[in-house]
C-alpha atoms as a PDB file:
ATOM      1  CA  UNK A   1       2.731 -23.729 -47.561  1.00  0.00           C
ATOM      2  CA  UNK A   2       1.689 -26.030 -44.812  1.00  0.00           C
ATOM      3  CA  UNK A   3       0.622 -29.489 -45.279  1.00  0.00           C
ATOM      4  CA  UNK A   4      -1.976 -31.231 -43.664  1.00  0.00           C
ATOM      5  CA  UNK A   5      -2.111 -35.295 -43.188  1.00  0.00           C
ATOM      6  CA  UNK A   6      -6.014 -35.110 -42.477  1.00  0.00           C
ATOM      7  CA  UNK A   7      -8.191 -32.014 -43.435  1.00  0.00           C
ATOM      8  CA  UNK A   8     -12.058 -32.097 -42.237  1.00  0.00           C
ATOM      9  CA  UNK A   9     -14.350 -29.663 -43.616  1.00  0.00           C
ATOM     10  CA  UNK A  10     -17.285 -28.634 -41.978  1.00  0.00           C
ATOM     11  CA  UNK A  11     -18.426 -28.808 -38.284  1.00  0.00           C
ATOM     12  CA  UNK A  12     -21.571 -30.338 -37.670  1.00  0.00           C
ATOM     13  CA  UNK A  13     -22.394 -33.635 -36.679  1.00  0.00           C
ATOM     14  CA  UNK A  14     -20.653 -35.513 -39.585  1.00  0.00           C
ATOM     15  CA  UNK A  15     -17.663 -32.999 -38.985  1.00  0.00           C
ATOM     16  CA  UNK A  16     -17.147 -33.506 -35.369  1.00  0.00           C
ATOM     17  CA  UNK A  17     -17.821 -37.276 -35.376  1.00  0.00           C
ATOM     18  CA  UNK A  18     -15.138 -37.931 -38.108  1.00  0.00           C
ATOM     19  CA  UNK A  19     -12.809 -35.530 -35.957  1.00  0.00           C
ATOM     20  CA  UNK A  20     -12.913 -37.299 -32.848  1.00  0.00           C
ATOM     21  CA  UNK A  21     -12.529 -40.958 -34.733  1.00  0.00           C
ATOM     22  CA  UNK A  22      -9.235 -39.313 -36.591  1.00  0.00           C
ATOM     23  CA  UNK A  23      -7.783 -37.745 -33.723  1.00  0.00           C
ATOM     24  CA  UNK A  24      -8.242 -41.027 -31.496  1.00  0.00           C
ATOM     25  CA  UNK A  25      -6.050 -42.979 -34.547  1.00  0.00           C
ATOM     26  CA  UNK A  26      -3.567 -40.017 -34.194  1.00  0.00           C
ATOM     27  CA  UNK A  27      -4.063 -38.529 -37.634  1.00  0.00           C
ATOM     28  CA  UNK A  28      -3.752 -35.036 -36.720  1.00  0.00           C
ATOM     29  CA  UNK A  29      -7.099 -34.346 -37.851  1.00  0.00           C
ATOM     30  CA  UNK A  30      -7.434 -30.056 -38.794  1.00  0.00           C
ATOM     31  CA  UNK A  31     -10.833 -29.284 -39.087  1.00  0.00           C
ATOM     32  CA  UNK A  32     -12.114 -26.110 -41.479  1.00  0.00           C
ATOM     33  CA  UNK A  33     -15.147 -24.960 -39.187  1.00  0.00           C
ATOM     34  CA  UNK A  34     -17.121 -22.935 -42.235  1.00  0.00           C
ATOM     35  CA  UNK A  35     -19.583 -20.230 -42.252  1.00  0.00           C
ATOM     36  CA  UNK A  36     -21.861 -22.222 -39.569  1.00  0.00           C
ATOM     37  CA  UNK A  37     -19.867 -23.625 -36.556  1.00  0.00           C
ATOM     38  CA  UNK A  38     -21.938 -27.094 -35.558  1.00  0.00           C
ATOM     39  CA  UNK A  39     -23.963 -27.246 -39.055  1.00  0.00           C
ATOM     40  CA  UNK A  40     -27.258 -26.682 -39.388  1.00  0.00           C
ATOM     41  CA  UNK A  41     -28.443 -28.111 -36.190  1.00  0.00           C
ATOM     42  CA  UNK A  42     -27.425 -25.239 -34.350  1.00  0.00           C
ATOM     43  CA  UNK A  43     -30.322 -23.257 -35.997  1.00  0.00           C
ATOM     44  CA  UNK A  44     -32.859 -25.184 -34.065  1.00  0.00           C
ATOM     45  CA  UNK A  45     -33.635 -25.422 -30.672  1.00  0.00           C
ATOM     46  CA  UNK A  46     -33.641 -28.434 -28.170  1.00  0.00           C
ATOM     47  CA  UNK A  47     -32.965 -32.088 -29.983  1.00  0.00           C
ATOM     48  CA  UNK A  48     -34.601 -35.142 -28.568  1.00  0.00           C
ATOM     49  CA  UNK A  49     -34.008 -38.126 -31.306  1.00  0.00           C
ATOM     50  CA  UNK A  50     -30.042 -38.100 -30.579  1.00  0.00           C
ATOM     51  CA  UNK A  51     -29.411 -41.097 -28.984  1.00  0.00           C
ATOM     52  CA  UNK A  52     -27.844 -41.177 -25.144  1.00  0.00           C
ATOM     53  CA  UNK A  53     -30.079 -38.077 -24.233  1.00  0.00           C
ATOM     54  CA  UNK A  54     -33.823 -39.276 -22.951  1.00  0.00           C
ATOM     55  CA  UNK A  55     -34.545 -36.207 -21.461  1.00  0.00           C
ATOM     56  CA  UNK A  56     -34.043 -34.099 -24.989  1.00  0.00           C
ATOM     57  CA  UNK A  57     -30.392 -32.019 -25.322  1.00  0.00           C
ATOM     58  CA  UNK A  58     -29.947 -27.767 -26.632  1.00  0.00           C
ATOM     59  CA  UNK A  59     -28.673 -28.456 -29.913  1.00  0.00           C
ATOM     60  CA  UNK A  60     -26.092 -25.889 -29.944  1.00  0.00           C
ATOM     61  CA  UNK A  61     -25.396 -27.250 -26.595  1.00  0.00           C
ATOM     62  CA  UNK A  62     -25.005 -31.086 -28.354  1.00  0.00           C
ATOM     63  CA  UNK A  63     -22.798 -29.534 -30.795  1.00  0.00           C
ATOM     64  CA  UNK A  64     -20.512 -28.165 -28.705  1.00  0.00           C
ATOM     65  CA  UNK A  65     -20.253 -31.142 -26.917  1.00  0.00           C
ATOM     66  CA  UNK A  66     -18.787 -32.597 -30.120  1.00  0.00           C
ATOM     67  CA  UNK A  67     -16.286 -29.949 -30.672  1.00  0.00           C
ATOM     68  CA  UNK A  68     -14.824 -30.179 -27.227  1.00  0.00           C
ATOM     69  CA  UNK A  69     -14.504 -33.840 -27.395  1.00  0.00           C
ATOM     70  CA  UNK A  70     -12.849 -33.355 -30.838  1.00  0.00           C
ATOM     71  CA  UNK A  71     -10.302 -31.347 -29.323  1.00  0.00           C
ATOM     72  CA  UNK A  72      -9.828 -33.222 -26.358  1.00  0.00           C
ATOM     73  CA  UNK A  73      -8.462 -35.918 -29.093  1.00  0.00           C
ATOM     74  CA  UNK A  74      -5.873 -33.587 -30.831  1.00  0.00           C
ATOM     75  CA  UNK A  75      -8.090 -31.830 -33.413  1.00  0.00           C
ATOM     76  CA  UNK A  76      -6.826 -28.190 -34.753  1.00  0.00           C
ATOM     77  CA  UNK A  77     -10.372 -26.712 -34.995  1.00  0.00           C
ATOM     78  CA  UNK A  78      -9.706 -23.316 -37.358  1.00  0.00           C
ATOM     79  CA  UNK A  79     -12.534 -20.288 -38.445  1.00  0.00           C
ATOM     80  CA  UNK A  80     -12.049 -20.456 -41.796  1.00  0.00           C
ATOM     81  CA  UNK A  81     -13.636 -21.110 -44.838  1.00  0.00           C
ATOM     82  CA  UNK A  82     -12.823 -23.403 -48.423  1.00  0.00           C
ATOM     83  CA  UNK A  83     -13.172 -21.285 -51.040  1.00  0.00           C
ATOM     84  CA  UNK A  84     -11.581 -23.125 -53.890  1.00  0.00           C
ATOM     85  CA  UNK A  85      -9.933 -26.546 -54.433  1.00  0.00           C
ATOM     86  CA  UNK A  86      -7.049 -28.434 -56.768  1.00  0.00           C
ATOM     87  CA  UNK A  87      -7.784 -32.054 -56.577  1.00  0.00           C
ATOM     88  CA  UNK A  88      -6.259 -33.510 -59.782  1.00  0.00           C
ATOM     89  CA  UNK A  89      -3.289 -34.791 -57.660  1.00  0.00           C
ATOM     90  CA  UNK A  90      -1.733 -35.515 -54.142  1.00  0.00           C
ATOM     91  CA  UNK A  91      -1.107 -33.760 -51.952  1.00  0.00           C
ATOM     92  CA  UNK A  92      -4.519 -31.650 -53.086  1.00  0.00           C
ATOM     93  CA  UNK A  93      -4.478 -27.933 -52.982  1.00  0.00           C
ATOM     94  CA  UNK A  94      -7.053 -25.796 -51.066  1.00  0.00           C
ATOM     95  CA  UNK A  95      -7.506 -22.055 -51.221  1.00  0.00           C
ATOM     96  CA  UNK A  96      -9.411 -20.265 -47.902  1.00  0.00           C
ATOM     97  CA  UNK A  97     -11.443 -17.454 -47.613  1.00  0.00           C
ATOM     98  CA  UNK A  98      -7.969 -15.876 -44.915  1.00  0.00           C
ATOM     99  CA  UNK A  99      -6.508 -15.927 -48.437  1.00  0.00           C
ATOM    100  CA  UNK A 100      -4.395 -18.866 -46.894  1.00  0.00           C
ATOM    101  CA  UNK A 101      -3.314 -21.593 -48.833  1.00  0.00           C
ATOM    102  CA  UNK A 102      -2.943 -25.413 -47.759  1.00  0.00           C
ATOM    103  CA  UNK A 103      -2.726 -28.842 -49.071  1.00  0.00           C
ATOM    104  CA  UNK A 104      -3.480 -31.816 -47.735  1.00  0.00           C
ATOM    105  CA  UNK A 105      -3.066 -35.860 -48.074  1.00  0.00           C
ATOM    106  CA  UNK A 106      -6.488 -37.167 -47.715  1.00  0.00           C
ATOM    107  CA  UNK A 107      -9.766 -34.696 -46.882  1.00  0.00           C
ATOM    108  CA  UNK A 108     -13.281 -35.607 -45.859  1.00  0.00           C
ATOM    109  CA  UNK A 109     -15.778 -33.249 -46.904  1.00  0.00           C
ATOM    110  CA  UNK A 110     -18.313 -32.719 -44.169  1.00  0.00           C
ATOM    111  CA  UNK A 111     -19.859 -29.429 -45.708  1.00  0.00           C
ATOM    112  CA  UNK A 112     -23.487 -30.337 -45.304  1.00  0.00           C
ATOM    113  CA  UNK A 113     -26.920 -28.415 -47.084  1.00  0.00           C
ATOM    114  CA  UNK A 114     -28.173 -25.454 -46.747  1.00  0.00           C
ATOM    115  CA  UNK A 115     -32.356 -25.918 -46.299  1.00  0.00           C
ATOM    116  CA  UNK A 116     -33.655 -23.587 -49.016  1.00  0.00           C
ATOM    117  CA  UNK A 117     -36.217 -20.706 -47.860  1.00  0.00           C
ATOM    118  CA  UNK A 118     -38.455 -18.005 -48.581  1.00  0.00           C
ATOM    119  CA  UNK A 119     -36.526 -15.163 -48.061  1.00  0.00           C
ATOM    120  CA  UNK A 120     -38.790 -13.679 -45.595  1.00  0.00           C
ATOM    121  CA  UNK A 121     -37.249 -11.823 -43.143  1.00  0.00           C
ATOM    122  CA  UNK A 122     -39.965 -13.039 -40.610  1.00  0.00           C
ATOM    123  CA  UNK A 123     -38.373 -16.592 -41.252  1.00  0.00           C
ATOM    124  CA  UNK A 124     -34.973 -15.457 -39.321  1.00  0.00           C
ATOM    125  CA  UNK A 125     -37.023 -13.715 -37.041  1.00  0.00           C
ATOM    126  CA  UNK A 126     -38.875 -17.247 -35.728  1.00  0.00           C
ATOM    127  CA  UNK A 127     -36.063 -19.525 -36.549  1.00  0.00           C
ATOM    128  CA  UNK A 128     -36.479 -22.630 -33.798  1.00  0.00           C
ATOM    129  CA  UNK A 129     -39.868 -20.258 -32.265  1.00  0.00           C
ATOM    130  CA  UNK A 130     -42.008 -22.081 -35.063  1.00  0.00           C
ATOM    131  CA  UNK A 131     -40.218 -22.576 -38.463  1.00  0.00           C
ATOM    132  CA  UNK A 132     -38.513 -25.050 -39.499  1.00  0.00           C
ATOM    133  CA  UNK A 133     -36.865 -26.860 -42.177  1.00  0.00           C
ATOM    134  CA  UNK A 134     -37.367 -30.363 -40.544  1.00  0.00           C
ATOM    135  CA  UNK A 135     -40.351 -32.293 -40.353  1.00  0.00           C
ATOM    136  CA  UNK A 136     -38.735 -35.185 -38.853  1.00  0.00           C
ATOM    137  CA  UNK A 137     -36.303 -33.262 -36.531  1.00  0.00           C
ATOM    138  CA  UNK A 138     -39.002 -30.778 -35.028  1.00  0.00           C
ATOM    139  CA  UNK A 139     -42.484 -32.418 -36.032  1.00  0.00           C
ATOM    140  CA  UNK A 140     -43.111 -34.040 -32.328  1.00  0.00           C
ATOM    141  CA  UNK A 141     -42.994 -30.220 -30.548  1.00  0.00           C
ATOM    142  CA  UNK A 142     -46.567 -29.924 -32.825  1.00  0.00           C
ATOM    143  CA  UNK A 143     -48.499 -32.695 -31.488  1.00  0.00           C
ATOM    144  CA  UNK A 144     -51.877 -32.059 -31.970  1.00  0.00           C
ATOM    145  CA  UNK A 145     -51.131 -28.874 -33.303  1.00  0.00           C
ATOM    146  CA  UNK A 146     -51.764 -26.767 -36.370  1.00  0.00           C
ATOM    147  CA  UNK A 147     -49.069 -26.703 -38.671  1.00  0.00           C
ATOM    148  CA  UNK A 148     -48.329 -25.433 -42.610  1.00  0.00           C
ATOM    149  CA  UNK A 149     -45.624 -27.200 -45.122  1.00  0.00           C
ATOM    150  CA  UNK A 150     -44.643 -24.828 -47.901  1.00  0.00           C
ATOM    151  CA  UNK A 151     -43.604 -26.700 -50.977  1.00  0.00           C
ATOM    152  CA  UNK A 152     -45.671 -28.867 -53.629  1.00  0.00           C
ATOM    153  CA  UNK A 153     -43.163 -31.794 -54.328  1.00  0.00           C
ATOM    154  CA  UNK A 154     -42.514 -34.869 -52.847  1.00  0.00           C
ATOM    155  CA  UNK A 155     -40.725 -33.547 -49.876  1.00  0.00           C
ATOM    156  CA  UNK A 156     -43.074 -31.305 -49.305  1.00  0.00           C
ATOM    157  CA  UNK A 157     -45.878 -34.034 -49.616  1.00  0.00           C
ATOM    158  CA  UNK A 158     -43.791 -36.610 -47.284  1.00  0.00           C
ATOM    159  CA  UNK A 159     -43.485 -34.069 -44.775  1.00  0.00           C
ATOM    160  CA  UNK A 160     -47.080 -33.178 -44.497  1.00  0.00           C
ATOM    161  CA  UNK A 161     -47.984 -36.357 -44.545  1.00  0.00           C
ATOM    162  CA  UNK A 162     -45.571 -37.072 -41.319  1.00  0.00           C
ATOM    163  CA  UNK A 163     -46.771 -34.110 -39.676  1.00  0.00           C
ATOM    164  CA  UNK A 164     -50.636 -35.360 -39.858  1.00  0.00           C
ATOM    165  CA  UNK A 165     -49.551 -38.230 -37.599  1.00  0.00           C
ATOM    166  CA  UNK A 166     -48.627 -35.735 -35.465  1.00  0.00           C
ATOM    167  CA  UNK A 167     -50.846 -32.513 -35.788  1.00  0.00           C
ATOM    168  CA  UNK A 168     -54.131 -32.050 -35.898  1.00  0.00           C
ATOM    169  CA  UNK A 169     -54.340 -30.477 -38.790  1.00  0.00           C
ATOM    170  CA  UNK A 170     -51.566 -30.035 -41.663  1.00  0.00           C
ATOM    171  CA  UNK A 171     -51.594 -26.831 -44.420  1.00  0.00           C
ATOM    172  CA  UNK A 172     -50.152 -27.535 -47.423  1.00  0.00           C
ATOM    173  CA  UNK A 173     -49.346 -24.033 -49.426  1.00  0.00           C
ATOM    174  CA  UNK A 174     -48.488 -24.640 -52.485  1.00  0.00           C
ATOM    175  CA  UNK A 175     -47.637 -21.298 -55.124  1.00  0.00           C
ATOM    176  CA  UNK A 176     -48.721 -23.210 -58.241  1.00  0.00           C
ATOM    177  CA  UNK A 177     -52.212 -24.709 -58.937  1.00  0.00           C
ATOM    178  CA  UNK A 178     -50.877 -28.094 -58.810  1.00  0.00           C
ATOM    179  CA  UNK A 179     -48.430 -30.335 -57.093  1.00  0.00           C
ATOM    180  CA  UNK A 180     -45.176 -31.435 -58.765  1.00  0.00           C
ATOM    181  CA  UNK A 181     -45.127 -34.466 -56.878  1.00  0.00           C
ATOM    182  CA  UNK A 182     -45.305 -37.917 -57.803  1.00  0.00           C
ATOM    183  CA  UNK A 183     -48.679 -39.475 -58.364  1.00  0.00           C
ATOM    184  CA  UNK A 184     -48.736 -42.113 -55.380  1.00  0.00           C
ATOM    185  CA  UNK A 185     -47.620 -39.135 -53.119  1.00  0.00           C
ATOM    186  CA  UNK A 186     -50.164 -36.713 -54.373  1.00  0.00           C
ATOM    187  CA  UNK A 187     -52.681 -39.027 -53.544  1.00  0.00           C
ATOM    188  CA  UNK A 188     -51.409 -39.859 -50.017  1.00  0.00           C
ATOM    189  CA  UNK A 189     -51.931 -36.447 -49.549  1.00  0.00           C
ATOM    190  CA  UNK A 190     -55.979 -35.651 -50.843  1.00  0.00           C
ATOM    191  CA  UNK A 191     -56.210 -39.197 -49.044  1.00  0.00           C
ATOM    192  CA  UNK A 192     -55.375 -37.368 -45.901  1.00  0.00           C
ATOM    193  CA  UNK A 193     -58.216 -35.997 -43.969  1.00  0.00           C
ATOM    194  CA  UNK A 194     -56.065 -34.133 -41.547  1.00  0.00           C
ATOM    195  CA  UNK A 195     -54.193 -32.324 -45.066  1.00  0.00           C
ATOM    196  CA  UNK A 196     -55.925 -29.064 -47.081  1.00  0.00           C
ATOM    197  CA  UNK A 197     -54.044 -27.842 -49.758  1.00  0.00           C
ATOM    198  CA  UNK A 198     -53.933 -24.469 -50.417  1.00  0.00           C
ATOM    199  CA  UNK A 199     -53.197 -23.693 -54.133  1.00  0.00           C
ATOM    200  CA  UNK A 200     -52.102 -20.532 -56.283  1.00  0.00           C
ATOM    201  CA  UNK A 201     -51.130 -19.152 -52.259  1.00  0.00           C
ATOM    202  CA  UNK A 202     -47.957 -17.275 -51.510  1.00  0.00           C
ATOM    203  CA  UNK A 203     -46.747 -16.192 -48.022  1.00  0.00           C
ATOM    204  CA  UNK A 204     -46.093 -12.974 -47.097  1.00  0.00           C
ATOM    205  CA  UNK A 205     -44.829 -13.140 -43.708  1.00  0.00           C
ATOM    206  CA  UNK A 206     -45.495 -14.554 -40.219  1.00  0.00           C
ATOM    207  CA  UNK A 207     -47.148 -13.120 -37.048  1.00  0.00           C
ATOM    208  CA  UNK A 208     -47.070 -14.224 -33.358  1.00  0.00           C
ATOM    209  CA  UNK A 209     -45.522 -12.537 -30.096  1.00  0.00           C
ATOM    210  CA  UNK A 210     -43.075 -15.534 -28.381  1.00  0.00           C
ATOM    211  CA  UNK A 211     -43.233 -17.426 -31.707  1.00  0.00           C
ATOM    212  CA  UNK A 212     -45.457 -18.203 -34.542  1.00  0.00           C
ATOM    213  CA  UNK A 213     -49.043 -17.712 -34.429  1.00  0.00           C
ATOM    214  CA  UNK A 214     -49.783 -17.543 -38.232  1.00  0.00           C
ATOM    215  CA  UNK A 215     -48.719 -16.798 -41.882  1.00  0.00           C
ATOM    216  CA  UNK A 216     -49.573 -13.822 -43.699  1.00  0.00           C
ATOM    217  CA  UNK A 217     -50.946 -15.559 -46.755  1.00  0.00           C
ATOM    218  CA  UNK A 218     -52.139 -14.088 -50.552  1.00  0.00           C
ATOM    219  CA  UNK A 219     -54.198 -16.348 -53.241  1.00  0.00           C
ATOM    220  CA  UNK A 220     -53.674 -15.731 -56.536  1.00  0.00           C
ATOM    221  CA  UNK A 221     -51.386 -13.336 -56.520  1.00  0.00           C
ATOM    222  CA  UNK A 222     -50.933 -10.224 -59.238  1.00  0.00           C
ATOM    223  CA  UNK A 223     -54.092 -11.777 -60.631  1.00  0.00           C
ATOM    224  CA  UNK A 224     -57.643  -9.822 -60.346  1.00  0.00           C
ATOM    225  CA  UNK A 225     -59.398 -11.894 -57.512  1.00  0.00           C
ATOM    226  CA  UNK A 226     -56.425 -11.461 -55.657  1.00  0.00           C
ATOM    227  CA  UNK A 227     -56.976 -12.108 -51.749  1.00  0.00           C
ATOM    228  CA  UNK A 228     -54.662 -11.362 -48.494  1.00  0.00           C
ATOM    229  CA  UNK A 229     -55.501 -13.345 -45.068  1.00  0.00           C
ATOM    230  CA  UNK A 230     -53.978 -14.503 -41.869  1.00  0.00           C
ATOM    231  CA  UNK A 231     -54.162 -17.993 -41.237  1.00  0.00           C
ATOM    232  CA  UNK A 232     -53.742 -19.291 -37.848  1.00  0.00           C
ATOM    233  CA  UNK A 233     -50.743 -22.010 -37.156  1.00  0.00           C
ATOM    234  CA  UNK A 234     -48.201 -23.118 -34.590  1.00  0.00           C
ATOM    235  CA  UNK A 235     -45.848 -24.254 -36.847  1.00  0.00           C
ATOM    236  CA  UNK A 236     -44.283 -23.101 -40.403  1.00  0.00           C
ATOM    237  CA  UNK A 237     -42.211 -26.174 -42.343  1.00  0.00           C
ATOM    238  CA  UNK A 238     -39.898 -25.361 -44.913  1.00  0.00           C
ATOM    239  CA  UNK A 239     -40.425 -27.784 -47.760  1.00  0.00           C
ATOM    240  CA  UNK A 240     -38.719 -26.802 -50.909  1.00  0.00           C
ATOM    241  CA  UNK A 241     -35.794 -28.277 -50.680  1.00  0.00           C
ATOM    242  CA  UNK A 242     -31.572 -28.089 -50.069  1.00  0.00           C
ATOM    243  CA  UNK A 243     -28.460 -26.936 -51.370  1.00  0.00           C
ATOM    244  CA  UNK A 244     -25.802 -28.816 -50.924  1.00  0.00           C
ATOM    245  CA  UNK A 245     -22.893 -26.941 -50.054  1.00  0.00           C
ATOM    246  CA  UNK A 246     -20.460 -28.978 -52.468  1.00  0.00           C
ATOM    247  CA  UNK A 247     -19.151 -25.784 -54.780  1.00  0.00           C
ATOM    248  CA  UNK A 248     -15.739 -25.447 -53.973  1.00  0.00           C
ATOM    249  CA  UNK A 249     -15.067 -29.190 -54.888  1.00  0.00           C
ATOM    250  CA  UNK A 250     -17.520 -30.095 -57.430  1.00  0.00           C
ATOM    251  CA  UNK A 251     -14.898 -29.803 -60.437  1.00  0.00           C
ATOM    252  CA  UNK A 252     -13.308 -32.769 -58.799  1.00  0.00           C
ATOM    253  CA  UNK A 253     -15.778 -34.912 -57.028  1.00  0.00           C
ATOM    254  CA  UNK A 254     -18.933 -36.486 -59.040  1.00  0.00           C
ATOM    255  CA  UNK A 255     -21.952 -35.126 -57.801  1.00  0.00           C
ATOM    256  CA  UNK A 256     -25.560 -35.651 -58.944  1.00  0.00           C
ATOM    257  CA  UNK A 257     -27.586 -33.103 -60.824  1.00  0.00           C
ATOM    258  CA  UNK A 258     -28.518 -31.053 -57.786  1.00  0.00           C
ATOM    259  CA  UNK A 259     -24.934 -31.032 -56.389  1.00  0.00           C
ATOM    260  CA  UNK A 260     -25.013 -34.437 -53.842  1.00  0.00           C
ATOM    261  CA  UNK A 261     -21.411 -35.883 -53.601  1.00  0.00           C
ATOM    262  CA  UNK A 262     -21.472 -39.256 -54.992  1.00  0.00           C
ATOM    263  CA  UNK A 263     -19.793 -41.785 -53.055  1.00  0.00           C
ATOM    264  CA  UNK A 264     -19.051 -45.524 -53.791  1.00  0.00           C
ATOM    265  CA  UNK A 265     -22.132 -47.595 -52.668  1.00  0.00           C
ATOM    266  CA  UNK A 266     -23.005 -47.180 -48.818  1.00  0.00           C
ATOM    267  CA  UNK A 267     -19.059 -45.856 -48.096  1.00  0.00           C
ATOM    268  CA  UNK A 268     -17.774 -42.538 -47.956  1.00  0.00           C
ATOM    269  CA  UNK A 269     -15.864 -42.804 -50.946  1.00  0.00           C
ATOM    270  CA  UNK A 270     -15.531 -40.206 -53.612  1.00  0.00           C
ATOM    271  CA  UNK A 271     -14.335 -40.924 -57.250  1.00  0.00           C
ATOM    272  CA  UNK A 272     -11.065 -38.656 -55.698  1.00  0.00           C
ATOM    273  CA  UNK A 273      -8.353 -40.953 -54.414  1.00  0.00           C
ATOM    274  CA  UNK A 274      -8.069 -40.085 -50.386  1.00  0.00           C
ATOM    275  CA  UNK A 275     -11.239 -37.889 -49.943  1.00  0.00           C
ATOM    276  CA  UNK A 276     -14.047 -38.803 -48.645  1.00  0.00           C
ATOM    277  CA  UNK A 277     -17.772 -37.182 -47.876  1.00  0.00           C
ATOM    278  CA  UNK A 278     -19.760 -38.106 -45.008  1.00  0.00           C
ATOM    279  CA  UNK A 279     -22.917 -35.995 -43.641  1.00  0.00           C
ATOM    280  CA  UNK A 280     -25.971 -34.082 -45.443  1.00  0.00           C
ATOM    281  CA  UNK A 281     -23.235 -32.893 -48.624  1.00  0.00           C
ATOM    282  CA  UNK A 282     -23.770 -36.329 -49.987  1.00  0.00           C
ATOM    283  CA  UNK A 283     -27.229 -37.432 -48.895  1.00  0.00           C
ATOM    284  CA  UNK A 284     -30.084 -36.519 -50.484  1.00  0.00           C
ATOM    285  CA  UNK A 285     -32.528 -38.495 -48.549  1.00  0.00           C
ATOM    286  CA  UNK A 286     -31.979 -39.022 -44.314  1.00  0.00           C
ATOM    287  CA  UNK A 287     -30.510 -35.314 -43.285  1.00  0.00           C
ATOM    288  CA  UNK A 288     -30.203 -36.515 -39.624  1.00  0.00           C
ATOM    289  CA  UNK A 289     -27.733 -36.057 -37.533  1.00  0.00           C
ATOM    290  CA  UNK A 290     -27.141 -39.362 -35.877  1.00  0.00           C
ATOM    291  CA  UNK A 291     -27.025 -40.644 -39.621  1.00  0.00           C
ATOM    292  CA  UNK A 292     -24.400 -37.752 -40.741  1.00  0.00           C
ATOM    293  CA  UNK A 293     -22.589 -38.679 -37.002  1.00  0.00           C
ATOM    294  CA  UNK A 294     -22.353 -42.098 -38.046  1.00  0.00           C
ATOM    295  CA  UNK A 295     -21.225 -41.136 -42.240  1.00  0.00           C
ATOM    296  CA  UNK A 296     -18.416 -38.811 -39.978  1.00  0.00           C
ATOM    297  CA  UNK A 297     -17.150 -41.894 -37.999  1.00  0.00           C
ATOM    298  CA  UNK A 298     -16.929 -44.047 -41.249  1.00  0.00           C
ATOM    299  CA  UNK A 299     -14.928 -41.559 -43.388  1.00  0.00           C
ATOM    300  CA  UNK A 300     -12.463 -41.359 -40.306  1.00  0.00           C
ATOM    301  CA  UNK A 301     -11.997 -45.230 -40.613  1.00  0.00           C
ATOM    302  CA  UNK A 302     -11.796 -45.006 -44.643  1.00  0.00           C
ATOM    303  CA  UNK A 303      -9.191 -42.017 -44.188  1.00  0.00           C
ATOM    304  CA  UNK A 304      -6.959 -44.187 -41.593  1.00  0.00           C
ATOM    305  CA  UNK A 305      -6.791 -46.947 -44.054  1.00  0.00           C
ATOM    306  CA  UNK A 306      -6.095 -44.677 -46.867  1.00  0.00           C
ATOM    307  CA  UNK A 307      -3.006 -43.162 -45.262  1.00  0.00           C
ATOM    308  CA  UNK A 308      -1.717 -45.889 -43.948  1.00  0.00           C
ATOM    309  CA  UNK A 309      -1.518 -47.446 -47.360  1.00  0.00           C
END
């Protein structure tokens, strides 16, 4: 069975980052790509908050960037996937989906989370033409725009209410007739002249020739004034939250109710001697990927120190 001084897994920004930091201390860094190569920022289109590009950079192009830099600096990049883990001692123990088995002396878990959607078919279909999962990431391409946010929580209410600095005018379709969101949030959001909530409304699908043009929508659906219409939009936000993709390792590492790797304070470290988490697997809140780059370069530093002890 071979044994690994540094495993990584996942591939996107916190993956890469942590990968060229470990291969540039000589750790041998291997790197587990997972079932996305580059994360979840290769599902959208051009990025222009990543610092060093002020003309905007192709995401998948950004990405790859990364993963060519990681293996200028040593990295073993493999297509594989964790499917299970043994962490109650050193080295730990890590099945893949090859039906390979490895352990390894210290891992950083970079395995991100997966942005919860409708299930429409429709959503594939305009992925990065129109929908999106990311207010912040995607919200200035609507500028002065009109725009829907599906959810009725808080993040769906904090991400309408970004968008309505932006757009000029915000939908807020909500399934229930109410929103589960906090009070104060609620109210920044009937406060909002630019934001009409649409209660007790489903959607069906989405229309538009070279991207979204509008949601197929139903009110009150299954009930006896059911209604179907088409609402005009430019943009369709996912708000109803993530999965983090912590599974294979949650019998070891603490996580929070939802599945969030807990890590000591503002460092990358896990209640697991020698591994570490760093990107969107154990942040609940920022889910950017200049904040996920920079989690990535601190687990690398944590992981040198730990095997050098």
């Amino acid at each position: 069975m071979e044994n690994i001084k540094l495993l990584i897994v996942g591939s996107g920004p916190a993956g890469y980052t942590a990968a060229i930091y470990a291969g540039r201390a000589n750790l041998s860094p291997v790197l587990i790509e997972g079932l996305q190569p580059g994360g979840q920022l290769t599902t959208t289109t051009e990025v222009e908050n990543f610092p060093g590009f002020p003309e905007g950079v192709d995401a998948n192009e950004l990405m790859d960037n990364m993963r060519q830099q990681a293996e200028r600096f040593g990295c073993d990049i493999r297509s594989a996937t964790v499917v299970r883990t043994d962490l109650s001692q050193s080295p730990y123990h890590l099945w893949l989906d090859d039906e390979s088995e490895i352990t390894a002396e210290s891992i950083i878990i970079c395995t991100g989370a997966s942005a919860k959607y409708l299930g429409l078919d429709d959503e594939r279909k305009y992925m990065g033409q129109g929908v999106s999962a990311c207010a912040t990431c995607d919200g200035f391409f609507y500028r002065k725009k009109v725009v829907a946010v599906v959810g009725g929580g808080d993040t769906a209410c904090e991400e309408a209410t970004y968008l309505a600095g932006l757009a000029s005018k915000v939908y807020l379709i909500v399934r229930k007739p109410y929103l589960r969101a906090s009070q104060i949030m609620q109210e920044r959001v009937f406060g909002n002249p630019k934001i009409e909530v649409l209660f007790e409304t489903n959607t069906l699908g989405l229309y538009g020739e070279n991207g979204v043009e509008g949601a197929h929508l139903i009110f009150r659906k299954g009930e006896a004034d059911e209604r179907t219409y088409d609402l005009p939009i430019d943009g369709f936000f996912l708000a109803i939250g993530h999965r983090p993709n912590s599974d294979a390792f949650r019998p070891w590492v603490k996580t929070d109710e939802t599945g969030y790797i807990l890590t000591e304070g503002d460092s990358p470290l896990t209640n697991v001697p020698g591994v570490f988490a760093a990107g969107d697997v154990a942040d609940p809140h920022y889910r950017q990927a200049v904040v996920a780059a920079g989690s990535g370069a601190k687990a690398a530093i944590e992981a040198e120190k730990y095997l050098k002890q």
